[in-house]
N, C-alpha and C. Protein backbone atom coordinates (compact mmCIF):
# COMPACT_ATOMS: atom_id res chain seq x y z
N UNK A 1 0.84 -1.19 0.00
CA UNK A 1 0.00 0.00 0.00
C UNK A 1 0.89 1.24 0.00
N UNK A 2 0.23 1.98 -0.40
CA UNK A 2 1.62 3.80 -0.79
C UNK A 2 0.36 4.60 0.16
N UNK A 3 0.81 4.59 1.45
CA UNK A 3 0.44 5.78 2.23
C UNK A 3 0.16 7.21 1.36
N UNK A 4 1.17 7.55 0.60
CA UNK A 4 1.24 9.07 0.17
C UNK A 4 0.04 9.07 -0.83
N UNK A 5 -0.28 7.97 -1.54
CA UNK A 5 -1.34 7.83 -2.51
C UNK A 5 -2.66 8.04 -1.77
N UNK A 6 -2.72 7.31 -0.74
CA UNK A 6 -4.11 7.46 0.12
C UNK A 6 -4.18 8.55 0.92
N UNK A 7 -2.95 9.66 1.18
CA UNK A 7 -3.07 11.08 1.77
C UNK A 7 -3.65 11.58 0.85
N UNK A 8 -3.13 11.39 -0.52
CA UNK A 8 -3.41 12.73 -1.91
C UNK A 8 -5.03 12.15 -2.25
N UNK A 9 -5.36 11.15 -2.17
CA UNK A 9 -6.59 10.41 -2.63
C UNK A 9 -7.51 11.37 -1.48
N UNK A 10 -7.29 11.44 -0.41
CA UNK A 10 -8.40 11.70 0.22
C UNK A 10 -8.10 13.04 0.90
N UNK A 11 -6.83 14.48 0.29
CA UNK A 11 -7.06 15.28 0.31
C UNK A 11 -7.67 16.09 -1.27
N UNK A 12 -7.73 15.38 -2.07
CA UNK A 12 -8.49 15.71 -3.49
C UNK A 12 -10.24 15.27 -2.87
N UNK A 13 -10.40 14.28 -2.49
CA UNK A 13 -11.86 14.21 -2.00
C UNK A 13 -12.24 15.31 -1.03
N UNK A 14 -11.62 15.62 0.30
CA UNK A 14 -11.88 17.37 0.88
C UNK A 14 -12.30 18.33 -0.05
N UNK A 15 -11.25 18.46 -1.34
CA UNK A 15 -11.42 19.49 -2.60
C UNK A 15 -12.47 19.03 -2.85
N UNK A 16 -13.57 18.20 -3.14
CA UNK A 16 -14.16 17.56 -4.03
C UNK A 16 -15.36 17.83 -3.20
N UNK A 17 -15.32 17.89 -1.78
CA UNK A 17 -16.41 18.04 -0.89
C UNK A 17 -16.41 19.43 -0.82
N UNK A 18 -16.31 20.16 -1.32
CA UNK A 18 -15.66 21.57 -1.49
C UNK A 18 -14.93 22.04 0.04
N UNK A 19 -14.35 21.31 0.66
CA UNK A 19 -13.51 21.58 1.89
C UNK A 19 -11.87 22.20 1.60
N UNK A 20 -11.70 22.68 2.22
CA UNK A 20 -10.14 23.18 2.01
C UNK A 20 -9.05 22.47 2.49
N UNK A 21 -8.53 21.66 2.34
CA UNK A 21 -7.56 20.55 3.08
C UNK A 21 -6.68 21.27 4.39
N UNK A 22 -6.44 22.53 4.10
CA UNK A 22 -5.37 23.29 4.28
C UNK A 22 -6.07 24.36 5.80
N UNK A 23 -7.47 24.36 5.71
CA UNK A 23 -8.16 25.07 6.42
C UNK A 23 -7.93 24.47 8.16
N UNK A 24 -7.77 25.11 9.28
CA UNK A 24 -7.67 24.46 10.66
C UNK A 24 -8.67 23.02 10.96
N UNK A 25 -9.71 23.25 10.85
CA UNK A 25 -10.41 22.25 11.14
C UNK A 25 -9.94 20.54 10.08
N UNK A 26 -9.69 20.72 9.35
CA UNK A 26 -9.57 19.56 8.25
C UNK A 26 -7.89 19.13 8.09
N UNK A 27 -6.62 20.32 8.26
CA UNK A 27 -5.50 20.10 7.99
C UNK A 27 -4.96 19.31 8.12
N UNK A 28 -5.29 18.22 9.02
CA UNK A 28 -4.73 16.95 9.95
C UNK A 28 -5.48 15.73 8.63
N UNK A 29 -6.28 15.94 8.38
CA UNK A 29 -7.65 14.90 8.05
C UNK A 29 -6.95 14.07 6.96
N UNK A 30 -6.06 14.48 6.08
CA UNK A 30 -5.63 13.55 5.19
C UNK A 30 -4.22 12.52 5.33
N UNK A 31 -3.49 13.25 6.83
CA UNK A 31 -2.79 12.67 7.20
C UNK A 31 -3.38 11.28 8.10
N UNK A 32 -4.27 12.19 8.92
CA UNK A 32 -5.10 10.65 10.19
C UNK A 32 -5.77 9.99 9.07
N UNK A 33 -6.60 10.04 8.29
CA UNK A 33 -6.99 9.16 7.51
C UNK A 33 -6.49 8.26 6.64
N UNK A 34 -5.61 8.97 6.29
CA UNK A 34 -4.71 7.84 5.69
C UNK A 34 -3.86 7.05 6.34
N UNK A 35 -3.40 7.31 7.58
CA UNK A 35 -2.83 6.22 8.73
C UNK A 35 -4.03 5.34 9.02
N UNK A 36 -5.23 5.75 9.08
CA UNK A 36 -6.10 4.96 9.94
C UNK A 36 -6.39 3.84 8.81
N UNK A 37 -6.33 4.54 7.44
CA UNK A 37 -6.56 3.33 6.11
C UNK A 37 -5.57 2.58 6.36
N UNK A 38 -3.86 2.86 6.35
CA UNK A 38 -3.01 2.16 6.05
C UNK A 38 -2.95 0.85 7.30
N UNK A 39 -2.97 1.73 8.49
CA UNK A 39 -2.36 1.36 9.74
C UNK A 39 -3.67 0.26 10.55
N UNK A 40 -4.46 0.36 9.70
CA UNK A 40 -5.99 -0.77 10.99
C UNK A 40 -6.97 -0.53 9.77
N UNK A 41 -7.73 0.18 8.76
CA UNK A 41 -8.90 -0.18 7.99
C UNK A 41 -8.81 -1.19 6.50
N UNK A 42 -7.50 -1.42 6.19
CA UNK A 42 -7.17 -2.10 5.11
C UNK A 42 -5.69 -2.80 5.27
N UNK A 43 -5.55 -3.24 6.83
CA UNK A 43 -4.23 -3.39 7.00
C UNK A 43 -4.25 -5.35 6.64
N UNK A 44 -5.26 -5.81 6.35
CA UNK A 44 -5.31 -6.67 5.35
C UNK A 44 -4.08 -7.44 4.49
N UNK A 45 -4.33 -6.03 3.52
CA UNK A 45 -3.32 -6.11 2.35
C UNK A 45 -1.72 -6.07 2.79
N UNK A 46 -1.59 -5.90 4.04
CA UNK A 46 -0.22 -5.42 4.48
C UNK A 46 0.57 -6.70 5.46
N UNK A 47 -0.68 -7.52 5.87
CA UNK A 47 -0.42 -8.60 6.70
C UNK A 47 -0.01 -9.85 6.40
N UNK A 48 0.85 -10.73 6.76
CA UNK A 48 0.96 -11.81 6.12
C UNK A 48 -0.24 -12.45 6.80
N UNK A 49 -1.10 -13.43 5.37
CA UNK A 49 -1.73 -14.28 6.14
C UNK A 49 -1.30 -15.21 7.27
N UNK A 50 -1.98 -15.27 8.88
CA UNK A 50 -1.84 -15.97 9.74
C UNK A 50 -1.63 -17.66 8.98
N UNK A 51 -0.20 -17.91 9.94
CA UNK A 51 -0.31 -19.51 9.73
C UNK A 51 -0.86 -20.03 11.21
N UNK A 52 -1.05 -21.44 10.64
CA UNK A 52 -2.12 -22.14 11.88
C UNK A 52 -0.73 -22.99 12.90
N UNK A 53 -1.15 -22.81 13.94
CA UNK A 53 -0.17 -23.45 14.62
C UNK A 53 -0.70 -24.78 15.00
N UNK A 54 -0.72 -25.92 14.15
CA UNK A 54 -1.19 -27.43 13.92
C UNK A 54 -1.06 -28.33 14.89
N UNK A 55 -1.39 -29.37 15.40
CA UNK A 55 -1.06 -30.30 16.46
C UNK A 55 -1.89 -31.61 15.99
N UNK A 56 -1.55 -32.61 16.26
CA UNK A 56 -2.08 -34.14 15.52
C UNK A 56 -3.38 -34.19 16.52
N UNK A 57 -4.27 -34.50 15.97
CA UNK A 57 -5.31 -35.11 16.97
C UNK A 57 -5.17 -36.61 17.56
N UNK A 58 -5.24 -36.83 18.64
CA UNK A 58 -4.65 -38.30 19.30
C UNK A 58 -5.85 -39.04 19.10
N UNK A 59 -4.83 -40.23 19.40
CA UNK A 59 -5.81 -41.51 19.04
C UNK A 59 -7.44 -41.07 20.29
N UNK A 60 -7.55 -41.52 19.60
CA UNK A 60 -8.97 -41.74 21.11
C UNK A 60 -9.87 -40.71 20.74
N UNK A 61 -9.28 -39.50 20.36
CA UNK A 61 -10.01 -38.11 20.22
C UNK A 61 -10.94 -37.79 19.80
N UNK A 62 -11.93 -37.68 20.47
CA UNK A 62 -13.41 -37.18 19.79
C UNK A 62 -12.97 -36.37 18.16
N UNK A 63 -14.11 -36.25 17.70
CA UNK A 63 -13.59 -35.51 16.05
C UNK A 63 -15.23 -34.73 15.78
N UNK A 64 -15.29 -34.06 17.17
CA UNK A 64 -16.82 -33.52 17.07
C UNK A 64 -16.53 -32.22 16.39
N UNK A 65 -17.73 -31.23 16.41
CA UNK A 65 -17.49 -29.69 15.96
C UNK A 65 -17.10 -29.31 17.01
N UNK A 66 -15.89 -28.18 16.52
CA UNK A 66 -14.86 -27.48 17.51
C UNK A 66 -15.92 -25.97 17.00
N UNK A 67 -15.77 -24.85 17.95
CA UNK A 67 -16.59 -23.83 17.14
C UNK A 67 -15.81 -23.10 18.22
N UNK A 68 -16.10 -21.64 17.59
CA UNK A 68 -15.05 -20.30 18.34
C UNK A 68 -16.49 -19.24 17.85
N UNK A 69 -16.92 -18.61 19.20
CA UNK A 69 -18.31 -17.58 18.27
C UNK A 69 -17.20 -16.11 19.08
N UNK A 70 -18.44 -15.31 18.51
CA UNK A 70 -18.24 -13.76 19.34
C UNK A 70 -16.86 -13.15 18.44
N UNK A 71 -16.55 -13.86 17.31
CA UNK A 71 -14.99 -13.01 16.59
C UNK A 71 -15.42 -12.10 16.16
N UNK A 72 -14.75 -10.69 16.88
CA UNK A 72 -15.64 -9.45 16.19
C UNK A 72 -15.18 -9.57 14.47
N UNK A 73 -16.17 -8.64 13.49
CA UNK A 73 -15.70 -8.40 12.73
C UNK A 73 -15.60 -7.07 12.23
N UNK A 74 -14.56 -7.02 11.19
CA UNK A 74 -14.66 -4.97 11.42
C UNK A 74 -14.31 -5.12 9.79
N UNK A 75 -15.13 -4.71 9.03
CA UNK A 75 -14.89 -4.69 7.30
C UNK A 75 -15.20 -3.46 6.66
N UNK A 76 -14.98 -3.52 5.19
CA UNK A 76 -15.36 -2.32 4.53
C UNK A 76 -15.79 -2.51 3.49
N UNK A 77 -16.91 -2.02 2.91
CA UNK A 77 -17.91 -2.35 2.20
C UNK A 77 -17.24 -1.38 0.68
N UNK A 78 -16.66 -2.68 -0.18
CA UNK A 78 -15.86 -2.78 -1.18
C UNK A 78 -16.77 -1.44 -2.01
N UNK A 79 -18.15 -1.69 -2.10
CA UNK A 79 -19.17 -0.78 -3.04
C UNK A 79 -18.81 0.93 -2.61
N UNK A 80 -18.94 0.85 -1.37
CA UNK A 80 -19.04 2.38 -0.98
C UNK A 80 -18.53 2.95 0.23
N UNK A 81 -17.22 1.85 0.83
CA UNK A 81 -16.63 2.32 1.57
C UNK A 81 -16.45 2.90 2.77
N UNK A 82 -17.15 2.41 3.42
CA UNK A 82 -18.23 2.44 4.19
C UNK A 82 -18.16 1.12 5.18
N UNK A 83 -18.19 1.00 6.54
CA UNK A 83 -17.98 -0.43 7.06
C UNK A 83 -19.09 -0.56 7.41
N UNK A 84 -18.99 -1.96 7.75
CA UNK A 84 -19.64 -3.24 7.88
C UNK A 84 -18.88 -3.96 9.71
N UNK A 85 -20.43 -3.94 10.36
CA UNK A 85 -19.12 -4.37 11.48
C UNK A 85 -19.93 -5.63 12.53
N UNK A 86 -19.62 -6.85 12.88
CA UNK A 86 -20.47 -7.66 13.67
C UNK A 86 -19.46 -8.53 14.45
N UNK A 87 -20.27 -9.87 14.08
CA UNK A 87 -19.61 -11.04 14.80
C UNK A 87 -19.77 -12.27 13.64
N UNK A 88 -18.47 -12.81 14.06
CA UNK A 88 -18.74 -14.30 13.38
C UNK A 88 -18.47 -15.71 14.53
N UNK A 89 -19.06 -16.97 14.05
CA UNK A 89 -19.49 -17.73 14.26
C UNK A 89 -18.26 -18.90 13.68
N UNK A 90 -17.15 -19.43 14.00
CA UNK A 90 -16.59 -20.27 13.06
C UNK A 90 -16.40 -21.49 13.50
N UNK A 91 -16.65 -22.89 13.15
CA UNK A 91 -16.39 -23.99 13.20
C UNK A 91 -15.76 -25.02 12.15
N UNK A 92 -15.05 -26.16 12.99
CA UNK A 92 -14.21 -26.88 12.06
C UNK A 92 -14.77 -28.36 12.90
N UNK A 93 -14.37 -29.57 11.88
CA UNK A 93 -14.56 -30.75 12.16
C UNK A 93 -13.36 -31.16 11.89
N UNK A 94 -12.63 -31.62 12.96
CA UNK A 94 -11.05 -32.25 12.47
C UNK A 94 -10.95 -33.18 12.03
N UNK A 95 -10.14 -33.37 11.28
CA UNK A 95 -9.60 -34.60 10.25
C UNK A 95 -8.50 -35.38 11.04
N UNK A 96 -7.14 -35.16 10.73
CA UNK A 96 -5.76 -35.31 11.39
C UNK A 96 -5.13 -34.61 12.32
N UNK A 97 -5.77 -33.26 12.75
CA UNK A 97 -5.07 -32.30 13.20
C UNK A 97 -5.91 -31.24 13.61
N UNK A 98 -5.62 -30.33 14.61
CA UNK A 98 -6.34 -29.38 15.36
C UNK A 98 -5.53 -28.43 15.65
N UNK A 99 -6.25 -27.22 15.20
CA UNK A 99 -5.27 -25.83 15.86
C UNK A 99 -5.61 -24.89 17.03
N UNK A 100 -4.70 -24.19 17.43
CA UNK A 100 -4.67 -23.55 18.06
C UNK A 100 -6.31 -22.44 18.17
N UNK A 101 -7.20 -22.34 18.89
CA UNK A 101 -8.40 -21.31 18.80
C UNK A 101 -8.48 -19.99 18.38
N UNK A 102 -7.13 -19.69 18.56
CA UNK A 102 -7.28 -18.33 18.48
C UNK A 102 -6.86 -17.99 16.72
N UNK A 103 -6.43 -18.92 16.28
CA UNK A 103 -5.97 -19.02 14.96
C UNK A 103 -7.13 -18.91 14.25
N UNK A 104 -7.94 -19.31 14.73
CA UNK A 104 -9.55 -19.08 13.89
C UNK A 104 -9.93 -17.35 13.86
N UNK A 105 -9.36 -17.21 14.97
CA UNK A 105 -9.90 -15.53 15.26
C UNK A 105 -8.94 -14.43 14.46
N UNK A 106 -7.71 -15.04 14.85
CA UNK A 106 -6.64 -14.46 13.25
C UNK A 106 -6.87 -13.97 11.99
N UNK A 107 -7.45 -15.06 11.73
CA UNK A 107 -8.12 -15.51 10.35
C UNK A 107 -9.01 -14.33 9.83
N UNK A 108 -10.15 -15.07 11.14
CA UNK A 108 -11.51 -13.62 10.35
C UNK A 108 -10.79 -12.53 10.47
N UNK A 109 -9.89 -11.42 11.29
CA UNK A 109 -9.53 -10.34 11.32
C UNK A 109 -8.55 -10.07 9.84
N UNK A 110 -7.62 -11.31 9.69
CA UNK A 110 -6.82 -11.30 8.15
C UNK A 110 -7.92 -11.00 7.21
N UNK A 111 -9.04 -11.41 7.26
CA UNK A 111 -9.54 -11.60 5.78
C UNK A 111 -10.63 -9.97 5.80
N UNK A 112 -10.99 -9.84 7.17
CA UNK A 112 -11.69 -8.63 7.35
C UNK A 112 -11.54 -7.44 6.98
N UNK A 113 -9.69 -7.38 7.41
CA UNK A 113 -9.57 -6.22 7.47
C UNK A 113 -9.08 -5.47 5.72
N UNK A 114 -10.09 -5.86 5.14
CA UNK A 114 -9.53 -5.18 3.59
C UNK A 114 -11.24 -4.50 2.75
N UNK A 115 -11.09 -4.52 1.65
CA UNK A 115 -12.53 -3.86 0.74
C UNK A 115 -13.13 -5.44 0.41
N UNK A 116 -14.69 -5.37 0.52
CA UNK A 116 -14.79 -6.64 -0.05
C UNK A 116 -16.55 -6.04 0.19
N UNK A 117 -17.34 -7.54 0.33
CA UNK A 117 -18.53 -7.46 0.77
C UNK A 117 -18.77 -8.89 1.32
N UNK A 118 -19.54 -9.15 2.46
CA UNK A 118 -19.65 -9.65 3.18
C UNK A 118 -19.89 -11.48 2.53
N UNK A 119 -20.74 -11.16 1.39
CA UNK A 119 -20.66 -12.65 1.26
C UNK A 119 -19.57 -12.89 0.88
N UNK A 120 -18.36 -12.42 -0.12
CA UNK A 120 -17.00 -13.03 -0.30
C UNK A 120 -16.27 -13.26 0.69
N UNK A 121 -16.57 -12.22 1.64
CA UNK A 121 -15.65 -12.78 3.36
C UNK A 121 -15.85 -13.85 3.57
N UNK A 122 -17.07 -14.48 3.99
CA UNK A 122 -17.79 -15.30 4.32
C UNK A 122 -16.95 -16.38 3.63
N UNK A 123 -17.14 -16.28 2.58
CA UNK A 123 -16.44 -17.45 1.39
C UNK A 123 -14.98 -18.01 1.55
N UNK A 124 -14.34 -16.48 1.80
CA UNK A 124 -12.72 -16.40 1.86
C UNK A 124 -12.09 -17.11 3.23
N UNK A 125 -13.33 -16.87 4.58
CA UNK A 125 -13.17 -17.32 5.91
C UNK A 125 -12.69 -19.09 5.83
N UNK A 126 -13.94 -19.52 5.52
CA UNK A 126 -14.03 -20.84 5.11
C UNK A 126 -12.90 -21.54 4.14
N UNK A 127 -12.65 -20.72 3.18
CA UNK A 127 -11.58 -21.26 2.28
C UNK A 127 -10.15 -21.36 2.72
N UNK A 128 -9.68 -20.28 3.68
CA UNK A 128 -8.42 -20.25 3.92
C UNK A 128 -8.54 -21.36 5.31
N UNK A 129 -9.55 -21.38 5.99
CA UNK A 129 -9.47 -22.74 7.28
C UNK A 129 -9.39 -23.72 6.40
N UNK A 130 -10.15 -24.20 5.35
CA UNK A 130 -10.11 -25.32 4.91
C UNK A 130 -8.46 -25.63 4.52
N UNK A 131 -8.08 -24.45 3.54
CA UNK A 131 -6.75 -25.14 3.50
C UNK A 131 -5.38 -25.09 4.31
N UNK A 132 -5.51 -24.48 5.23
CA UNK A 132 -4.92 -24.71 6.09
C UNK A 132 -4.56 -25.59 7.35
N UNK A 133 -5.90 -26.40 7.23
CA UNK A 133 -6.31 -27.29 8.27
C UNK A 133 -6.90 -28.36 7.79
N UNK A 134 -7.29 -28.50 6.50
CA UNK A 134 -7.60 -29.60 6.23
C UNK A 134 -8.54 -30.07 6.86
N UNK A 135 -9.24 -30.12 7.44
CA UNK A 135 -10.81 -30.94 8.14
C UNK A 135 -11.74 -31.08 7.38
N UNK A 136 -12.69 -32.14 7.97
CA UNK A 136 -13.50 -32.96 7.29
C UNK A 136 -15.06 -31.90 6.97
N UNK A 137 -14.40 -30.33 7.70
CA UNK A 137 -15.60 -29.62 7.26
C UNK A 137 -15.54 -28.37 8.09
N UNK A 138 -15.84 -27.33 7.76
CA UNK A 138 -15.84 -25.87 8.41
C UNK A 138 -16.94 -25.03 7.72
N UNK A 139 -17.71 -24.38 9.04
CA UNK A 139 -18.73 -23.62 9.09
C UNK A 139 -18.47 -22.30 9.41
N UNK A 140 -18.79 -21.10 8.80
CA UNK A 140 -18.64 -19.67 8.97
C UNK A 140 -20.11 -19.09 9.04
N UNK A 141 -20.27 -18.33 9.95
CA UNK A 141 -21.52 -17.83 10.20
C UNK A 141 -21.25 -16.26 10.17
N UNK A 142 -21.53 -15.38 9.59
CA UNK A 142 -21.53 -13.79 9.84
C UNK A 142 -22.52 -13.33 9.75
N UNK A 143 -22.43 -12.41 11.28
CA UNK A 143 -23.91 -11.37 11.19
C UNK A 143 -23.03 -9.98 11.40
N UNK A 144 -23.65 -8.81 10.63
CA UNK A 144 -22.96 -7.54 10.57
C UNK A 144 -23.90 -6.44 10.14
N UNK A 145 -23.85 -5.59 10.66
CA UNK A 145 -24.84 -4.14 10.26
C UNK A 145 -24.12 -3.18 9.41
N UNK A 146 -24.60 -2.69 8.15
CA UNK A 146 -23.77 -2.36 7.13
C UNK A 146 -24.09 -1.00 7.02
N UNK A 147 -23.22 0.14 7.15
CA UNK A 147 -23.19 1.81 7.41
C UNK A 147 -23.75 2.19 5.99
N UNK A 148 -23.18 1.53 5.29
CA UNK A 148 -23.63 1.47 3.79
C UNK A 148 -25.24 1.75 3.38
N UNK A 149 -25.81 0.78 4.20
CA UNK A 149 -27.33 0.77 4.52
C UNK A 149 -28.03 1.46 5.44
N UNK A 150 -27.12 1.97 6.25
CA UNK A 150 -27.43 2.64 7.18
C UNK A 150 -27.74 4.23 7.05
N UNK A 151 -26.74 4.84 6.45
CA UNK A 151 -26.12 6.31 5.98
C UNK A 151 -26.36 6.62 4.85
N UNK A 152 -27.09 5.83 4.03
CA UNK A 152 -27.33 6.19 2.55
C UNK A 152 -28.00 4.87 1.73
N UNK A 153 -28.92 5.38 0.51
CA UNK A 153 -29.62 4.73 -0.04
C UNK A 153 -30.93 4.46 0.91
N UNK A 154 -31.30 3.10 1.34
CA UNK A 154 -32.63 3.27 1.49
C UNK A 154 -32.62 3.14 3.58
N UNK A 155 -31.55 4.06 4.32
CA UNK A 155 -31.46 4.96 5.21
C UNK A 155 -31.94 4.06 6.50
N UNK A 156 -31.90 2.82 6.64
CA UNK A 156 -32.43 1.45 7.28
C UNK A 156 -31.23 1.16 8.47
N UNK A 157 -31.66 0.61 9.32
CA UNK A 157 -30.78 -0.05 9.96
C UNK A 157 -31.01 -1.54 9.48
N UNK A 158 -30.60 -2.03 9.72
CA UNK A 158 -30.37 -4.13 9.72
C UNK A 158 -29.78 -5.26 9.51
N UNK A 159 -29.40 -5.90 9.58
CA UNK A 159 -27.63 -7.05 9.71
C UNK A 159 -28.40 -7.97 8.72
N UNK A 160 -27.26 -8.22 8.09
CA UNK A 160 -26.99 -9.14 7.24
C UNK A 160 -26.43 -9.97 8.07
N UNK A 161 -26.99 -11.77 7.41
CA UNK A 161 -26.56 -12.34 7.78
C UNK A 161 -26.26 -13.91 7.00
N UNK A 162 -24.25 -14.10 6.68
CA UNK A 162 -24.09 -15.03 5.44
C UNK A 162 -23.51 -16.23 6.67
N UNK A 163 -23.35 -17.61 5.57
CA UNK A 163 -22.98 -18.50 6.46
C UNK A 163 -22.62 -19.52 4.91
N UNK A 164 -21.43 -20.48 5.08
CA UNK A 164 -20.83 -20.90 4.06
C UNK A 164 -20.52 -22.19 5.26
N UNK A 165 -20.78 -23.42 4.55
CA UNK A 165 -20.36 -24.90 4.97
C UNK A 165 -20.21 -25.69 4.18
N UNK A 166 -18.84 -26.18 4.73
CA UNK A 166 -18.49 -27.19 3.69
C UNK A 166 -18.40 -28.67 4.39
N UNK A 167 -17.93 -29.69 3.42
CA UNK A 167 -17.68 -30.77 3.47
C UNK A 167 -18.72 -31.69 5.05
N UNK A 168 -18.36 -31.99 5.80
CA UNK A 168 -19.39 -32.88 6.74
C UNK A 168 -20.17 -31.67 7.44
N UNK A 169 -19.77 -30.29 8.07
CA UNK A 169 -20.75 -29.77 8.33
C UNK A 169 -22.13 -29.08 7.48
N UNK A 170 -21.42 -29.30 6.08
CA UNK A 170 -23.15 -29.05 5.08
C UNK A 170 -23.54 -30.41 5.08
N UNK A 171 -22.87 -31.30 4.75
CA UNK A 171 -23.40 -32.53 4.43
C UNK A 171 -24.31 -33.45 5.35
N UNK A 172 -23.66 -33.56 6.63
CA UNK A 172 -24.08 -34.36 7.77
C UNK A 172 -25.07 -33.31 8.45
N UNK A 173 -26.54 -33.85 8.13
CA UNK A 173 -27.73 -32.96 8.99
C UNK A 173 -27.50 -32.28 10.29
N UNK A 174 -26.79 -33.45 11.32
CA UNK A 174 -26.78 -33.59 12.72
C UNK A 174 -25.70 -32.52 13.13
N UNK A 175 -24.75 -32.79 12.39
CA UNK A 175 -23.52 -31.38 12.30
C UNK A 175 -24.03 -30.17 11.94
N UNK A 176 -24.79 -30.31 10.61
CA UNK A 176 -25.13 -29.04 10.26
C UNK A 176 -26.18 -27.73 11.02
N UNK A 177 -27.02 -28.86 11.84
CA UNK A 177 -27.94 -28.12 12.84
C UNK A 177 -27.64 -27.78 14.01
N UNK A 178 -26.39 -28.50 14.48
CA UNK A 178 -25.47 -28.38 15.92
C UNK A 178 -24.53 -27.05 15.18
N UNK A 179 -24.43 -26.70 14.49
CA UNK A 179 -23.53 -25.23 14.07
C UNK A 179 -24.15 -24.71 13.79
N UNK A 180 -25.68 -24.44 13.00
CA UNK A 180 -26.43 -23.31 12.67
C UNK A 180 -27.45 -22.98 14.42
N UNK A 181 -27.57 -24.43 14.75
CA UNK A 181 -28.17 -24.01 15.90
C UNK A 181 -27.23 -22.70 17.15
N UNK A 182 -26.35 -23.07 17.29
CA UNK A 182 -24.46 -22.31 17.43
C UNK A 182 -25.00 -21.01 17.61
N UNK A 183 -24.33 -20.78 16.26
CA UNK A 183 -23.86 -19.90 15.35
C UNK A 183 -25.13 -18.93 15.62
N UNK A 184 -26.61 -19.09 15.54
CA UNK A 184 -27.84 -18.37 15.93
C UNK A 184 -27.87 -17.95 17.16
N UNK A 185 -28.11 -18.79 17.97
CA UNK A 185 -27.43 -18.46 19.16
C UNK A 185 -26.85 -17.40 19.75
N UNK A 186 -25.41 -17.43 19.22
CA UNK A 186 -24.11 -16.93 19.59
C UNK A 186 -24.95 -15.42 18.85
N UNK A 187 -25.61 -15.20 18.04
CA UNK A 187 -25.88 -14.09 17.03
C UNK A 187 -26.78 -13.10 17.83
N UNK A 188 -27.73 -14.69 18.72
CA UNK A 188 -28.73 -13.36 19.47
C UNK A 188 -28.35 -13.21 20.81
N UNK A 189 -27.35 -14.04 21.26
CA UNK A 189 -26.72 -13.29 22.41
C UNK A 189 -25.97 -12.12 23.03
């Protein structure tokens, strides 16, 4: 990311709002904003994706749904720039191996923190556990209230809410209702 690009980007938008960049109240605004893009609203692009810190699952070991709820999420709404902000819901069914919990929470913040829209998160959540971990199945649940919808167009409050499962937790009923049951839950708590 070029910091200096996202200062000049969003002291031409001041001009554009007919604001004066240069005026007391605003003079700061293209500097903090563009730290706050570089440094925490798109720091995404800047992060190496989290690796999973792996461990064998032992003999004997249950191989039930593992689930992690309450991962805040903090995004930005690729269309209009604008965030998007809730909780997700994530579960895995282990195969060979089990990671660390908090590695799940890594994850959603890696994939969050960039431009997108909520169902590709959703998508991207699931995809990078799967290959990283390999299990016999992982469930992503996101609920989020979108400023987008909020602040403009049709001026609403209300959360969206996506959810992506793969392999035994779409497949296997009993799994699949023990994580949506979860995941709902965890949403209206």
């Amino acid at each position: 990311m070029d910091i200096d690009k996202i200062e000049a980007g969003i002291r031409l938008m001041l001009e554009g709002l007919g604001r004066d960049p240069k005026e007391r109240s605003t003079r700061e605004t293209a500097m903090l904003a563009a730290r706050a893009w570089h440094d925490e609203l798109a720091v995404g692009y800047r992060m190496p994706e989290p690796e999973f810190h792996l461990f064998p699952v032992e003999e004997g070991q249950s191989r039930g749904l593992i689930a992690l709820e309450g991962i805040p999420v903090k995004s930005i709404c690729a269309h209009h720039l604008l965030p998007f902000v809730g909780e997700a819901t994530v579960a895995y069914v282990p195969n060979t191996q089990l990671c660390g919990i908090s590695n799940l929470s890594r994850m959603v913040d890696f994939c969050a923190r960039r431009l997108q829209v909520q169902e590709s998160l959703t998508d991207e959540i699931a995809r990078r556990i799967d290959e990283q971990l390999e299990p016999q199945g992982v469930g992503v649940f996101i609920r989020a209230r979108h400023d987008c919808m909020q602040l403009r167009g049709v001026n609403h409050p209300g959360v969206m809410t996506t959810s992506v499962l793969t392999g035994s937790i779409r497949d296997d009923a009993t799994l699949r209702e023990e994580f949506m049951s979860l995941a709902r839950k965890a949403a209206t708590a």
